[in-house]
Every structure is written in C-alpha cells, then in structure tokens.
N, C-alpha and C. Protein backbone atom coordinates (compact mmCIF):
# COMPACT_ATOMS: atom_id res chain seq x y z
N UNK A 1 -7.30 -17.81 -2.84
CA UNK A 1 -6.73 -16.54 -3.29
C UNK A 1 -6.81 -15.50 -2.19
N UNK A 2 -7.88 -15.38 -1.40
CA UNK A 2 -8.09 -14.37 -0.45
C UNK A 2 -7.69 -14.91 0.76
N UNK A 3 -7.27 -15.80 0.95
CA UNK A 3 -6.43 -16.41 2.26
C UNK A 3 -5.08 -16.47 2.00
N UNK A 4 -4.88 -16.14 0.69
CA UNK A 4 -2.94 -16.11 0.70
C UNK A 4 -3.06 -15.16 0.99
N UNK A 5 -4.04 -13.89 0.20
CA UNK A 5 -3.27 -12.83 0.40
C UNK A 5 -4.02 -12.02 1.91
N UNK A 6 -4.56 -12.76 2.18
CA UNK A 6 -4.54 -12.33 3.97
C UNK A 6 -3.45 -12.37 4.56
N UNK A 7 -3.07 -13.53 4.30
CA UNK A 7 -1.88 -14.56 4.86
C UNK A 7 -0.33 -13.14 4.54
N UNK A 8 -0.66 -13.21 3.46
CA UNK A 8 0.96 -11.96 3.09
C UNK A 8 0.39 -10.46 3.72
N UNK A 9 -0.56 -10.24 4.16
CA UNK A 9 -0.86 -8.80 4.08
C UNK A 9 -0.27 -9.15 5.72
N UNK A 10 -0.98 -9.66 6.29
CA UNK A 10 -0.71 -10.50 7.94
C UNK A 10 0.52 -10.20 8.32
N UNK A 11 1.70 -11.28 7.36
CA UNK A 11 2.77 -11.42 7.47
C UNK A 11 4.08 -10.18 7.55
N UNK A 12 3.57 -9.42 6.20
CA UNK A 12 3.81 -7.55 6.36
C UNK A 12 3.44 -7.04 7.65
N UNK A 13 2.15 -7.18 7.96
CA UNK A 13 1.50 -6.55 9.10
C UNK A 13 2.90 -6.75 10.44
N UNK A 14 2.80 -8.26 10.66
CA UNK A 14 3.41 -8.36 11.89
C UNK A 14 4.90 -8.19 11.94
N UNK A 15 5.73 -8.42 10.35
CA UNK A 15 6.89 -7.92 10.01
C UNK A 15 7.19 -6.57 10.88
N UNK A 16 6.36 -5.52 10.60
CA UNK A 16 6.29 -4.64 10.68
C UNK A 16 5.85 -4.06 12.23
N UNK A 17 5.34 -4.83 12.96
CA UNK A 17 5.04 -5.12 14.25
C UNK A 17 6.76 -5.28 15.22
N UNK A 18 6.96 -6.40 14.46
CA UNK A 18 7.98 -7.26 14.92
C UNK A 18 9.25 -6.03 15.25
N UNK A 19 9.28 -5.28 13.81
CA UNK A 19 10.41 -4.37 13.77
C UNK A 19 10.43 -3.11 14.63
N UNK A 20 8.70 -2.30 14.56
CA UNK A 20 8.50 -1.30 15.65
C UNK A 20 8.98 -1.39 16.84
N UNK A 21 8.20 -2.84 17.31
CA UNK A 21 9.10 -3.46 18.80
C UNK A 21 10.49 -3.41 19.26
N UNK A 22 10.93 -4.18 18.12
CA UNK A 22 12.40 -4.41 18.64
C UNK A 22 13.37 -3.04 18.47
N UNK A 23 13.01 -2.37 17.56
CA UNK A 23 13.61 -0.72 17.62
C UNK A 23 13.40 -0.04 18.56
N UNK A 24 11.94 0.09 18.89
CA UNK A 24 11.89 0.99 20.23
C UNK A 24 12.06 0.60 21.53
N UNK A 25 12.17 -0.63 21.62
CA UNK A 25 13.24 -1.45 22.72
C UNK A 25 14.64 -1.05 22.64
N UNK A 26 15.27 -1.53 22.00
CA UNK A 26 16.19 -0.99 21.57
C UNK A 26 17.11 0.64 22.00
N UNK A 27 16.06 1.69 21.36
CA UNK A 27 16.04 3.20 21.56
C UNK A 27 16.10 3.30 23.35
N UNK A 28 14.31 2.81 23.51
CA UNK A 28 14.36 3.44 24.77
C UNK A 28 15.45 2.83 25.64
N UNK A 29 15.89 1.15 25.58
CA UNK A 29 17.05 0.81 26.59
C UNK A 29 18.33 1.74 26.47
N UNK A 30 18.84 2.29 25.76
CA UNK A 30 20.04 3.02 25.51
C UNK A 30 19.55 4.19 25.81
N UNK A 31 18.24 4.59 25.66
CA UNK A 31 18.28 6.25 26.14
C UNK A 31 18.11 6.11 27.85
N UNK A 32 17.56 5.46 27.95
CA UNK A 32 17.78 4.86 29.88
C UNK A 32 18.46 4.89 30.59
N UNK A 33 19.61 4.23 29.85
CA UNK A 33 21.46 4.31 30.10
C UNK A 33 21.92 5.49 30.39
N UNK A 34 21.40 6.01 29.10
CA UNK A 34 22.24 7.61 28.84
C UNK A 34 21.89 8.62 30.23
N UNK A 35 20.35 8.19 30.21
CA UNK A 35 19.57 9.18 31.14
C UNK A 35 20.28 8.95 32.77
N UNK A 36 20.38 7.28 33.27
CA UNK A 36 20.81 7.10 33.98
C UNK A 36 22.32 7.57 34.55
N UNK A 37 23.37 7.64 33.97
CA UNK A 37 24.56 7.99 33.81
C UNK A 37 24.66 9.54 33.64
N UNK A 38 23.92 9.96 33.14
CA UNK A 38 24.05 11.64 33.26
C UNK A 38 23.48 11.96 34.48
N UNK A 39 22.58 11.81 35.16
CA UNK A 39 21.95 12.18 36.40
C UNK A 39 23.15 11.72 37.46
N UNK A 40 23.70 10.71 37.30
CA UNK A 40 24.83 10.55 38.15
C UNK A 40 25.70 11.60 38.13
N UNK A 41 25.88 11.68 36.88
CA UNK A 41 27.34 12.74 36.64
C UNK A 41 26.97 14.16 37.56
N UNK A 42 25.34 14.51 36.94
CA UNK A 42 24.95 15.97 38.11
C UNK A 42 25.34 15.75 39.14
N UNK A 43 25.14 14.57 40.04
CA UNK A 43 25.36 14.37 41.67
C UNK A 43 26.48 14.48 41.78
N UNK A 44 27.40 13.41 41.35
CA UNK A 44 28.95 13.79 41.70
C UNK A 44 29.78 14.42 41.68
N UNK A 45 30.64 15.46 42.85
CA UNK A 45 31.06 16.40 42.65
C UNK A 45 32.86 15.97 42.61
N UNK A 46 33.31 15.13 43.07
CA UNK A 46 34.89 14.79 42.82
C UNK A 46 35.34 15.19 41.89
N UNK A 47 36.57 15.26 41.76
CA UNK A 47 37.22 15.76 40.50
C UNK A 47 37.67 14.19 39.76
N UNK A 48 37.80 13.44 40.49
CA UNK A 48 38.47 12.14 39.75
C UNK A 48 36.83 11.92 39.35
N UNK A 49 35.98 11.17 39.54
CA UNK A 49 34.92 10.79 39.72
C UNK A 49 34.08 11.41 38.57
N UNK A 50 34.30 13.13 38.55
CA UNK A 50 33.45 13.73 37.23
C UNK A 50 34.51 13.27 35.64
N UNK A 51 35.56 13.14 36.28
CA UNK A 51 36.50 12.68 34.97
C UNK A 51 36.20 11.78 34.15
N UNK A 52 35.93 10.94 35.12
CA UNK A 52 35.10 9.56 34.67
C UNK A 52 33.55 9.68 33.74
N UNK A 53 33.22 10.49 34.91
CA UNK A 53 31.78 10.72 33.83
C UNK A 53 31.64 11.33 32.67
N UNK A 54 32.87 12.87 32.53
CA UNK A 54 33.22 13.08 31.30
C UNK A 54 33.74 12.47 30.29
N UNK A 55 34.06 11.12 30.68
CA UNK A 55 34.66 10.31 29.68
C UNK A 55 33.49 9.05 29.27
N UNK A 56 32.44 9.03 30.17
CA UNK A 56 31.84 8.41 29.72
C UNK A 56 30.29 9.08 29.31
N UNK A 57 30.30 10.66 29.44
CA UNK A 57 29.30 11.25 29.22
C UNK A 57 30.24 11.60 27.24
N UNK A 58 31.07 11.57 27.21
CA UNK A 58 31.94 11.39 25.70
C UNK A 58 31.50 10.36 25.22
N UNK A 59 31.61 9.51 26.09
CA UNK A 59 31.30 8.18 25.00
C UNK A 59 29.93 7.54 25.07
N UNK A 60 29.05 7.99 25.92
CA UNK A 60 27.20 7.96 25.47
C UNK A 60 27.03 8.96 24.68
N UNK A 61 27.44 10.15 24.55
CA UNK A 61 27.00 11.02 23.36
C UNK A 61 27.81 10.51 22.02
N UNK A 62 28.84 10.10 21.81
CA UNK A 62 29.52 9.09 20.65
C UNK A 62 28.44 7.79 20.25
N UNK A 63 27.70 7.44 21.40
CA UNK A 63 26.92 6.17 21.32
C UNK A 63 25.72 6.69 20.66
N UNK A 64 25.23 7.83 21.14
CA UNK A 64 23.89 8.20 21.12
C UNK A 64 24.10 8.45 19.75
N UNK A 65 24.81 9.65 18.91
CA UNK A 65 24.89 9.51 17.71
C UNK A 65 24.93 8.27 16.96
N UNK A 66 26.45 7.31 17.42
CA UNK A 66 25.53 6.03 16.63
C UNK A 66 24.63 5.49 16.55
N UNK A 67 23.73 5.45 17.44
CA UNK A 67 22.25 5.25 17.68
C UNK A 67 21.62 5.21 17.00
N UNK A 68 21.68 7.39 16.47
CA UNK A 68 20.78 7.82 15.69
C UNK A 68 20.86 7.72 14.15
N UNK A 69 22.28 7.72 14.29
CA UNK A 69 22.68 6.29 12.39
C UNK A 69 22.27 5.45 12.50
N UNK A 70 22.53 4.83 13.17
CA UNK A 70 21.98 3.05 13.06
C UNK A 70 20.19 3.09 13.20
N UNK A 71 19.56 3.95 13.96
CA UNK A 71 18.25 3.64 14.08
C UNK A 71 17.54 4.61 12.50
N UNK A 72 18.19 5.51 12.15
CA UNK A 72 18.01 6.18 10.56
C UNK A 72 17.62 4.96 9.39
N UNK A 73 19.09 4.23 9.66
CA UNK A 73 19.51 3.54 8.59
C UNK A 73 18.38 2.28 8.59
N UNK A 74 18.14 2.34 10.05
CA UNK A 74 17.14 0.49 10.28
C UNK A 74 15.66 0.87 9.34
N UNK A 75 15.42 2.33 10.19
CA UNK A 75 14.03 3.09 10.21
C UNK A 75 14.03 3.31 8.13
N UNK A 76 15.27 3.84 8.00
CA UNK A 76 15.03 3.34 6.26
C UNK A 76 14.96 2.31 5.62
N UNK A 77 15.73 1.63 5.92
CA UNK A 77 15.71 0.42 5.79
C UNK A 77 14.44 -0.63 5.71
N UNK A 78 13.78 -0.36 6.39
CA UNK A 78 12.95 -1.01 6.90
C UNK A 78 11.82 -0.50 5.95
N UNK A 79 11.47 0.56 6.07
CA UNK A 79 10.55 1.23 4.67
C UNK A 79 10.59 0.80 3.18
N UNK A 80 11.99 0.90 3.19
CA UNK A 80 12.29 0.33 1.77
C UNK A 80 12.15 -0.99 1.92
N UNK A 81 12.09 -1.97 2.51
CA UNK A 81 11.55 -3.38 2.78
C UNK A 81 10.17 -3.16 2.56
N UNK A 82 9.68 -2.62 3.71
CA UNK A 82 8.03 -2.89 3.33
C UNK A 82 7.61 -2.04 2.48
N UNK A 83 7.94 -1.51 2.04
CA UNK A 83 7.47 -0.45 0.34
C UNK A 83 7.57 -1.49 -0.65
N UNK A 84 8.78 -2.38 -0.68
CA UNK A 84 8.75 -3.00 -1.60
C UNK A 84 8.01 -4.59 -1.52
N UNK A 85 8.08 -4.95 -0.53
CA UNK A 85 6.85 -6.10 -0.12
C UNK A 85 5.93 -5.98 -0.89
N UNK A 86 5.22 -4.78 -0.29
CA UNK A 86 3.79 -3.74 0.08
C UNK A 86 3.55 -3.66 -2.01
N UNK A 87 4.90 -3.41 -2.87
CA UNK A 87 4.31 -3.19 -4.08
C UNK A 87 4.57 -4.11 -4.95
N UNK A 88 5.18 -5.53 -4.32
CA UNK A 88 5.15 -6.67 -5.10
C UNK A 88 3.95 -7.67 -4.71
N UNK A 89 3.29 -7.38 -3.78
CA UNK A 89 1.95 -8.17 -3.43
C UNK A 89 1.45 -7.48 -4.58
N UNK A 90 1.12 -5.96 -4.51
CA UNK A 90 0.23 -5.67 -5.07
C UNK A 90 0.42 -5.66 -6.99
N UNK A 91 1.74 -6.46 -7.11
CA UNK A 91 1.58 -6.86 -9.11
C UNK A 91 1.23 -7.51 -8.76
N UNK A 92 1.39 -8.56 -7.82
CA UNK A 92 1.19 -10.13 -7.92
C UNK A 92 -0.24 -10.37 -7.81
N UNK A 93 -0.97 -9.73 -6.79
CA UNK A 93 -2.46 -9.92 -6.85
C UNK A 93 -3.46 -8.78 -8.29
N UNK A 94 -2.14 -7.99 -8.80
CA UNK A 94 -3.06 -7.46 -10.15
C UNK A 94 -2.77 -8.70 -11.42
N UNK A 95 -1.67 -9.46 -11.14
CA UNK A 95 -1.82 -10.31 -12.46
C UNK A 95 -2.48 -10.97 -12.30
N UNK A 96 -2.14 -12.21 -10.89
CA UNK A 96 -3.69 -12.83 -10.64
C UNK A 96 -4.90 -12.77 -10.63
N UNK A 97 -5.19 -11.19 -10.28
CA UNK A 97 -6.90 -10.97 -11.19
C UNK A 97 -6.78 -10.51 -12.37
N UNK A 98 -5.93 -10.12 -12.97
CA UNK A 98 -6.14 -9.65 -14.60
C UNK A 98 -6.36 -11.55 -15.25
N UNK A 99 -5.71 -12.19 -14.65
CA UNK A 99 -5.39 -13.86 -15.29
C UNK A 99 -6.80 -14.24 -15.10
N UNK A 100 -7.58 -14.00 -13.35
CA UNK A 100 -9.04 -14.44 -13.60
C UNK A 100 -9.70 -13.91 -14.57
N UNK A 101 -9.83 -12.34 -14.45
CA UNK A 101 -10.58 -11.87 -15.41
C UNK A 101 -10.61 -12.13 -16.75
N UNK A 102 -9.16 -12.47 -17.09
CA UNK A 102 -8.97 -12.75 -18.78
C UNK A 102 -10.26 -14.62 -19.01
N UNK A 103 -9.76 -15.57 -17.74
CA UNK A 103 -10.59 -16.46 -17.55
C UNK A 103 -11.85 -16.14 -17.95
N UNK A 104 -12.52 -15.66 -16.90
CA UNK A 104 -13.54 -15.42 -17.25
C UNK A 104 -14.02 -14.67 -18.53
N UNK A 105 -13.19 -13.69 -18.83
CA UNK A 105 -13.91 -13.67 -20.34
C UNK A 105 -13.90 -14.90 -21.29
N UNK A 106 -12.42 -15.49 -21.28
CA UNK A 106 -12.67 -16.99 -22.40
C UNK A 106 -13.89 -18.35 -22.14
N UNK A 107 -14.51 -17.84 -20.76
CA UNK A 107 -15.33 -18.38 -19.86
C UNK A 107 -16.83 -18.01 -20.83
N UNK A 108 -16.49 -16.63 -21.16
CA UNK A 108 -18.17 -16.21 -21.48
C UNK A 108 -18.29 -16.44 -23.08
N UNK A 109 -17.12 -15.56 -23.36
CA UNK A 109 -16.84 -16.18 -24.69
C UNK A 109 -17.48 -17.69 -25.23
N UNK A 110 -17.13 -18.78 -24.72
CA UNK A 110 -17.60 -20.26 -24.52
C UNK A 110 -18.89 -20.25 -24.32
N UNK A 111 -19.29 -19.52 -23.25
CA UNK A 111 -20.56 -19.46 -22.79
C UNK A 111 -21.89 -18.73 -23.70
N UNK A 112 -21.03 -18.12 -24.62
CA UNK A 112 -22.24 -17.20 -25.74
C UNK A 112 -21.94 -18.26 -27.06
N UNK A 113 -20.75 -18.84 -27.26
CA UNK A 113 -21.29 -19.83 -28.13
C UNK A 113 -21.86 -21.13 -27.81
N UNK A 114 -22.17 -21.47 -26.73
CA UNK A 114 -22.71 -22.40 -26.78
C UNK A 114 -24.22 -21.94 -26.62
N UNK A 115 -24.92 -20.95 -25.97
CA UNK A 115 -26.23 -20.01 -25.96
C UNK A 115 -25.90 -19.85 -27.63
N UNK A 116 -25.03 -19.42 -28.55
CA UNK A 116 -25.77 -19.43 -29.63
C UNK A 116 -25.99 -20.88 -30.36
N UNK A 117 -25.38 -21.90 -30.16
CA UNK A 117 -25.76 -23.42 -30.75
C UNK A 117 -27.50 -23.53 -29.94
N UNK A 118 -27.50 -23.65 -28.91
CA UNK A 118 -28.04 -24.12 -28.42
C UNK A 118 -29.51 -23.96 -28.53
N UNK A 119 -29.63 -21.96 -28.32
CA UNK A 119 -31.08 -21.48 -28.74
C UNK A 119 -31.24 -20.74 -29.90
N UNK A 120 -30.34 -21.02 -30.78
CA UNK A 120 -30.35 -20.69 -32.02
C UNK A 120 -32.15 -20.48 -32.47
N UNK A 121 -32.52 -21.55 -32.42
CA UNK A 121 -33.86 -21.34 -33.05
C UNK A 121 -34.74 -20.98 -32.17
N UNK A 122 -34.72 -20.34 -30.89
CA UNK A 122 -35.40 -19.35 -29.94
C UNK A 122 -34.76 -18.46 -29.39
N UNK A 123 -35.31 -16.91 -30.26
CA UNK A 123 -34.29 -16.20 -29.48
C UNK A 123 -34.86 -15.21 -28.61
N UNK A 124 -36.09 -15.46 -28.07
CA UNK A 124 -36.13 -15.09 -26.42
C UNK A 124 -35.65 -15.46 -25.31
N UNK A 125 -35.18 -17.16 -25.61
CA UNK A 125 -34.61 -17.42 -24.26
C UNK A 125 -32.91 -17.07 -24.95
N UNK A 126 -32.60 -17.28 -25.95
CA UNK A 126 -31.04 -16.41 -26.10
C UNK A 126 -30.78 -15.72 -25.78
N UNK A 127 -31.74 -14.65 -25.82
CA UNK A 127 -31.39 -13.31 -25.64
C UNK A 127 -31.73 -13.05 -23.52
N UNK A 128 -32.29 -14.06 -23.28
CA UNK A 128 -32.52 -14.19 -22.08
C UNK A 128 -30.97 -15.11 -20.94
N UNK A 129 -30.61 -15.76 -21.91
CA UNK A 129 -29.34 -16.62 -21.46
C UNK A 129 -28.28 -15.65 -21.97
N UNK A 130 -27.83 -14.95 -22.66
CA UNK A 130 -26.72 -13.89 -23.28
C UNK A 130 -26.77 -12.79 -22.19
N UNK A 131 -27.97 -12.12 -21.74
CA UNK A 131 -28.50 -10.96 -21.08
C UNK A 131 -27.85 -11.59 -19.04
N UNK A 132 -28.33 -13.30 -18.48
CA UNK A 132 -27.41 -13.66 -17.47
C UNK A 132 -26.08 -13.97 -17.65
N UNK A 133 -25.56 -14.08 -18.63
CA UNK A 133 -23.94 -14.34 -19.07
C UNK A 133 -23.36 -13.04 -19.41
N UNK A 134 -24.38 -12.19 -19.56
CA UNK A 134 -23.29 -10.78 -19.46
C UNK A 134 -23.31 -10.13 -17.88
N UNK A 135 -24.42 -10.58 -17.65
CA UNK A 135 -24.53 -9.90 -15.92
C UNK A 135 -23.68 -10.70 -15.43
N UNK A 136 -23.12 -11.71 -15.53
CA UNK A 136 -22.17 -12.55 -14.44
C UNK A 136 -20.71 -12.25 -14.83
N UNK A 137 -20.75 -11.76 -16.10
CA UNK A 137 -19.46 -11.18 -16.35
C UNK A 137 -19.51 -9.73 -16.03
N UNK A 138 -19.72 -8.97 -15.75
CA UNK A 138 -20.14 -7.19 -14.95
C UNK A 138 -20.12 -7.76 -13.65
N UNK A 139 -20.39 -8.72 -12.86
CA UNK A 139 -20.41 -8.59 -11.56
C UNK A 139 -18.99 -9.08 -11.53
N UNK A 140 -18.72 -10.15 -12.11
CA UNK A 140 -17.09 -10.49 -11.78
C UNK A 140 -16.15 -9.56 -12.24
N UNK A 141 -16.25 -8.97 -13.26
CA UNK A 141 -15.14 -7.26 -13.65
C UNK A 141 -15.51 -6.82 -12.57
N UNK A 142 -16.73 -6.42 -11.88
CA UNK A 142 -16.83 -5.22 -10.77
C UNK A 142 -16.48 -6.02 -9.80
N UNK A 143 -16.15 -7.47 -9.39
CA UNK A 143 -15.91 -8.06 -7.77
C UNK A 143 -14.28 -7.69 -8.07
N UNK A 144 -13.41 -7.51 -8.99
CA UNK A 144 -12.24 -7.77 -9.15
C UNK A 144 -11.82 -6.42 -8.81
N UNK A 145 -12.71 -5.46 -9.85
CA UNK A 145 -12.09 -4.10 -9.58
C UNK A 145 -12.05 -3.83 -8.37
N UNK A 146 -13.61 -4.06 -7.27
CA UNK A 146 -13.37 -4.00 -5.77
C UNK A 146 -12.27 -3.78 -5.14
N UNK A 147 -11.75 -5.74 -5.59
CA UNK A 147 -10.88 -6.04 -4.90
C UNK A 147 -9.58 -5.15 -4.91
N UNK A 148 -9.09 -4.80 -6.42
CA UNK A 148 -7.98 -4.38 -6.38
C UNK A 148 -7.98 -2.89 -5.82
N UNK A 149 -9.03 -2.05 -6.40
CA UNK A 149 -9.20 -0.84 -5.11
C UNK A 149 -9.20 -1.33 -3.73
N UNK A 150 -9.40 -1.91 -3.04
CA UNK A 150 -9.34 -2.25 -1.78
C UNK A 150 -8.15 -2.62 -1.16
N UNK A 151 -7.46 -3.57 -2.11
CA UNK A 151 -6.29 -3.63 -1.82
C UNK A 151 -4.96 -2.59 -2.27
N UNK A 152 -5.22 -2.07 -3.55
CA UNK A 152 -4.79 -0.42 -2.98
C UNK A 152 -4.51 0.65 -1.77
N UNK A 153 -6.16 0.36 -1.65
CA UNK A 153 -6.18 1.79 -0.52
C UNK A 153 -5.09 0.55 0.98
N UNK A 154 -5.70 -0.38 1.42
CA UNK A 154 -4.52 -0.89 1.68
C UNK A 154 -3.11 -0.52 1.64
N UNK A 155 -2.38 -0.82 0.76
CA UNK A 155 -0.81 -0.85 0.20
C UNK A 155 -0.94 1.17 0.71
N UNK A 156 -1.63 2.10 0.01
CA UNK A 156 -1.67 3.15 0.49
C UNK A 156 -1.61 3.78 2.45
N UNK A 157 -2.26 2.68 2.49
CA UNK A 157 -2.48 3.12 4.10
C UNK A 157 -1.28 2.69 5.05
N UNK A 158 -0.89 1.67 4.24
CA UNK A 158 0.32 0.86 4.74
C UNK A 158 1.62 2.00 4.25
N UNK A 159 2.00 2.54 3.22
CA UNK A 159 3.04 3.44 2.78
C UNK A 159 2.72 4.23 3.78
N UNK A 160 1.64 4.72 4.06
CA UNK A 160 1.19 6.30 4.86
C UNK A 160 2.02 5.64 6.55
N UNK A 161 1.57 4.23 6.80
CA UNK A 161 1.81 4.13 8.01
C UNK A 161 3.53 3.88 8.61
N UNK A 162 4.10 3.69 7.07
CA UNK A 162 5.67 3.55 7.07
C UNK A 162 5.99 4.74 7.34
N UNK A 163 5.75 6.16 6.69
CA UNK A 163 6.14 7.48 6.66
C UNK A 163 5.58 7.99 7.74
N UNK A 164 5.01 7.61 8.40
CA UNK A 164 4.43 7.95 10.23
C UNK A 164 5.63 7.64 10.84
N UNK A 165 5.85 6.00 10.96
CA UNK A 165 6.64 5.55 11.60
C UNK A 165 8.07 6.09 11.37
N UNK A 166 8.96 6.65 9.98
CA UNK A 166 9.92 6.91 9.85
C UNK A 166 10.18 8.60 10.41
N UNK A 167 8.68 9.35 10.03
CA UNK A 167 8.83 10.51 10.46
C UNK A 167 9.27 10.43 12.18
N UNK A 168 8.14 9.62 12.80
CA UNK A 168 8.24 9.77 14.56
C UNK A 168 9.37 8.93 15.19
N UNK A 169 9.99 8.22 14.18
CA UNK A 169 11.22 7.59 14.77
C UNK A 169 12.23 8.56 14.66
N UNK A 170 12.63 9.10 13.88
CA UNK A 170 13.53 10.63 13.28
C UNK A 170 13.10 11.57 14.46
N UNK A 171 12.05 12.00 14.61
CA UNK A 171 11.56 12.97 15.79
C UNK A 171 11.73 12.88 17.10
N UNK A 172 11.87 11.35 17.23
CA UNK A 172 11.61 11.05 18.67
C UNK A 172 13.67 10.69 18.77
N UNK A 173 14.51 10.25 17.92
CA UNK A 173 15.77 10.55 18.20
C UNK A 173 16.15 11.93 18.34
N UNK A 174 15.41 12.87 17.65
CA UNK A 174 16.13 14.03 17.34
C UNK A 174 15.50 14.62 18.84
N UNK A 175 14.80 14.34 19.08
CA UNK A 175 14.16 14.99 20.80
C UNK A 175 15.99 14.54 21.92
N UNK A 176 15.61 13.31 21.30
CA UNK A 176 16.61 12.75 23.15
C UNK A 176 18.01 13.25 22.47
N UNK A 177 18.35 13.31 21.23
CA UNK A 177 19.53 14.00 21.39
C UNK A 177 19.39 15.39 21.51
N UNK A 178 18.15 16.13 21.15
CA UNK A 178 18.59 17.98 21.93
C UNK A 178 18.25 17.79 23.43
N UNK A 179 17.79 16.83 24.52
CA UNK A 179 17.64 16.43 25.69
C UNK A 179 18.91 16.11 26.15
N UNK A 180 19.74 15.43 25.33
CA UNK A 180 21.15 15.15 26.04
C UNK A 180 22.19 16.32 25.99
N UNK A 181 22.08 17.16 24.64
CA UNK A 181 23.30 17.59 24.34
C UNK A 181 22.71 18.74 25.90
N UNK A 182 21.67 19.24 26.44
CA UNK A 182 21.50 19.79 27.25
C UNK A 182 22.51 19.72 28.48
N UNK A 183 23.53 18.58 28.69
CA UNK A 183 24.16 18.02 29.21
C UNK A 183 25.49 18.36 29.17
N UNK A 184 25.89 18.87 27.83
CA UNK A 184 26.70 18.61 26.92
C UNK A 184 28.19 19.15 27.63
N UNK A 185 27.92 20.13 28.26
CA UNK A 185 28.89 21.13 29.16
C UNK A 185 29.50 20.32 30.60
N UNK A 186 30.57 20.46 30.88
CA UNK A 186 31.24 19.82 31.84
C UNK A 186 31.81 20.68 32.40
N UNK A 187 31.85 21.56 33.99
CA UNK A 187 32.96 22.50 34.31
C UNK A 187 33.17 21.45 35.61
N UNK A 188 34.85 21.42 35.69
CA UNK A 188 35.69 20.54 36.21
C UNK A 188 36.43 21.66 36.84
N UNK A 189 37.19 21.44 38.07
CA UNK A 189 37.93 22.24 38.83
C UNK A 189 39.26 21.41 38.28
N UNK A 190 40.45 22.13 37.78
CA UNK A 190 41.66 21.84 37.74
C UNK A 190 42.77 21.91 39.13
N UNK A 191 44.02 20.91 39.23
CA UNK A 191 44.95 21.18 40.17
C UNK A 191 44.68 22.57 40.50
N UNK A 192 44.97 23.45 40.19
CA UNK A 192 45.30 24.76 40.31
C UNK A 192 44.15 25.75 41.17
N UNK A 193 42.50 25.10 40.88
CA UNK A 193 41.80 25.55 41.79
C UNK A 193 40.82 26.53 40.80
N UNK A 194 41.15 26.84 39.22
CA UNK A 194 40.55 26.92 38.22
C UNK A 194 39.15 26.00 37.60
N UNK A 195 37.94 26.82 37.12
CA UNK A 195 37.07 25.57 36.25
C UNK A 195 37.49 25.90 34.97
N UNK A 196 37.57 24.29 34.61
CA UNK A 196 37.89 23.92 33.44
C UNK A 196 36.51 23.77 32.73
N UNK A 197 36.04 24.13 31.47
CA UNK A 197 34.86 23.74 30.93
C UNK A 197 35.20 22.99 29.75
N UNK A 198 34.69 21.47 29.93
CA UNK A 198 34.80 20.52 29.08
C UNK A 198 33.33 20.26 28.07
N UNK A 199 33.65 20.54 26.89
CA UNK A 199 32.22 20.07 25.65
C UNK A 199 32.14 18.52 25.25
C-alpha cells in the first residue's frame, strides 16, 4: 500500500519535473532568439537590412505573444492535470483506508467475540484481552488518520507548489514581453531622407 502510493506520488513528482523542464527550455530557447535578433537589429543601420529586421522583429513579437498563449494554456493545463491526479490519489488512498479501517473493525468485532466465548468464565483476563483488542484498534484508527493527514498536507503542498509554478511562469513571460516590447519602436529613414517610425 505504501509503495504504490510512493510509487504515484513519485510519478506526479517527476510528471511534474518532466513538464517544468521541458517548458522552461522551451521559453528560454525562444527568448534567446528573440534577444539575439533584436540586438542585431540595434547594430544594423541599412535601410534594406533594418527592413528585414522590422519584419522579423514583427514576427518574434507575433511569436512571442504566441508563446505567451501557448505557455498560459500548457502552464494551465498542466495544473489542472496535476490538481486532478493530486485529488484522485487522494479518494483513492481515503477509500483504501476507510476499507482497512472498516477491516479492522469486523477484525475486532470477531476478536471480542471470540474473548467473549473464550474467557467467559474469567473475567480478568477478558477484560484484560478486550482492554489489548481495543488498544490495537486506537492505534490502527490513529496509524490511518496519520496517514491520511500526511498525505493531505502533501496533496496541499503539491497544489501550493502548482500555484508557485503557474504564478512564476505568468511573471517570468510577462517580464520578457515588457523587455521586448522595449524594442517595440523602429525609426527607418525613407527614399526621401525622412524617419519613418515603425510600431
């Protein structure tokens, strides 16, 4: 029982590993790009040459917004995955101990009638065998409750650590796009010997 659900908590764990990674791979390679290609555009002063970059400083800021949809939608996405993982472990390991616990009561149940066949006609040691059959049932209600508080605060720490991750993924796009739009301005010299200012 406590090795499956290692095994699934694990499996969430590195899910969730797996996805941090490949998103912020992801992010930072395209903000690299962006970064790279705009620093060019500062250097070059041609008029054909900045054209180019305005057309492709258009279409990394077109990109970058999709980016920041697509990395929204993953970054939700992805929450609502492990939210819902995160709260189907946790019926699944409350029925499975409500199912032990119910056990074990039909366990003690059994166990006090056969202490009453048995020392029926002594009831110091009955009351001595009833008195360890109720303590073993209080320690197993209290090993269960443990458990399921524990694995609570768990599933809790894990939600807390989704809403970290969704907050600083949101924060950390919304940074590199007010870093780019810094960019955002283009003044171009026209035929005529005029600057043109391109947004």
């Amino acid at each position: 029982m406590r090795r499956k659900e290692a095994e699934q908590e694990a499996e969430l764990r590195s899910q969730e590993a797996e996805q941090n990674v490949s998103l912020e791979i992801r992010m930072q390679t395209e903000i690299e790009r962006i970064h790279v290609e705009t620093e060019q555009w500062k250097k070059d002063k041609e008029f054909e040459r900045m054209k180019n970059v305005v057309d492709a400083v258009i279409h990394y800021k077109e990109k970058l917004t999709e980016l920041q949809s697509n990395t929204i939608n993953t970054i939700g996405n992805m929450s609502i995955d492990l939210r819902r993982k995160a709260n189907d472990l946790i019926s699944s390991k409350i029925q499975e101990y409500k199912s032990f616990q119910d056990q074990a009561q039909r366990d003690a149940e059994n166990d006090f009638l056969r202490i009453e066949e048995k020392f029926s006609n002594n009831e110091q040691i009955k009351n001595i065998m009833i008195g360890i059959t109720s303590q073993k049932i209080a320690n197993y209600v209290n090993t269960i409750a443990q458990l399921i508080a524990g694995l609570n605060k768990d599933i809790e720490d894990m939600k807390r650590n989704i809403d970290m991750l969704t907050q600083s993924g949101q924060t950390f796009i919304n940074k590199q796009i007010e870093q780019f739009n810094q960019f955002n301005t283009i003044s171009l010299p026209n035929e005529n010997g005029n600057v043109k200012r391109i947004q």
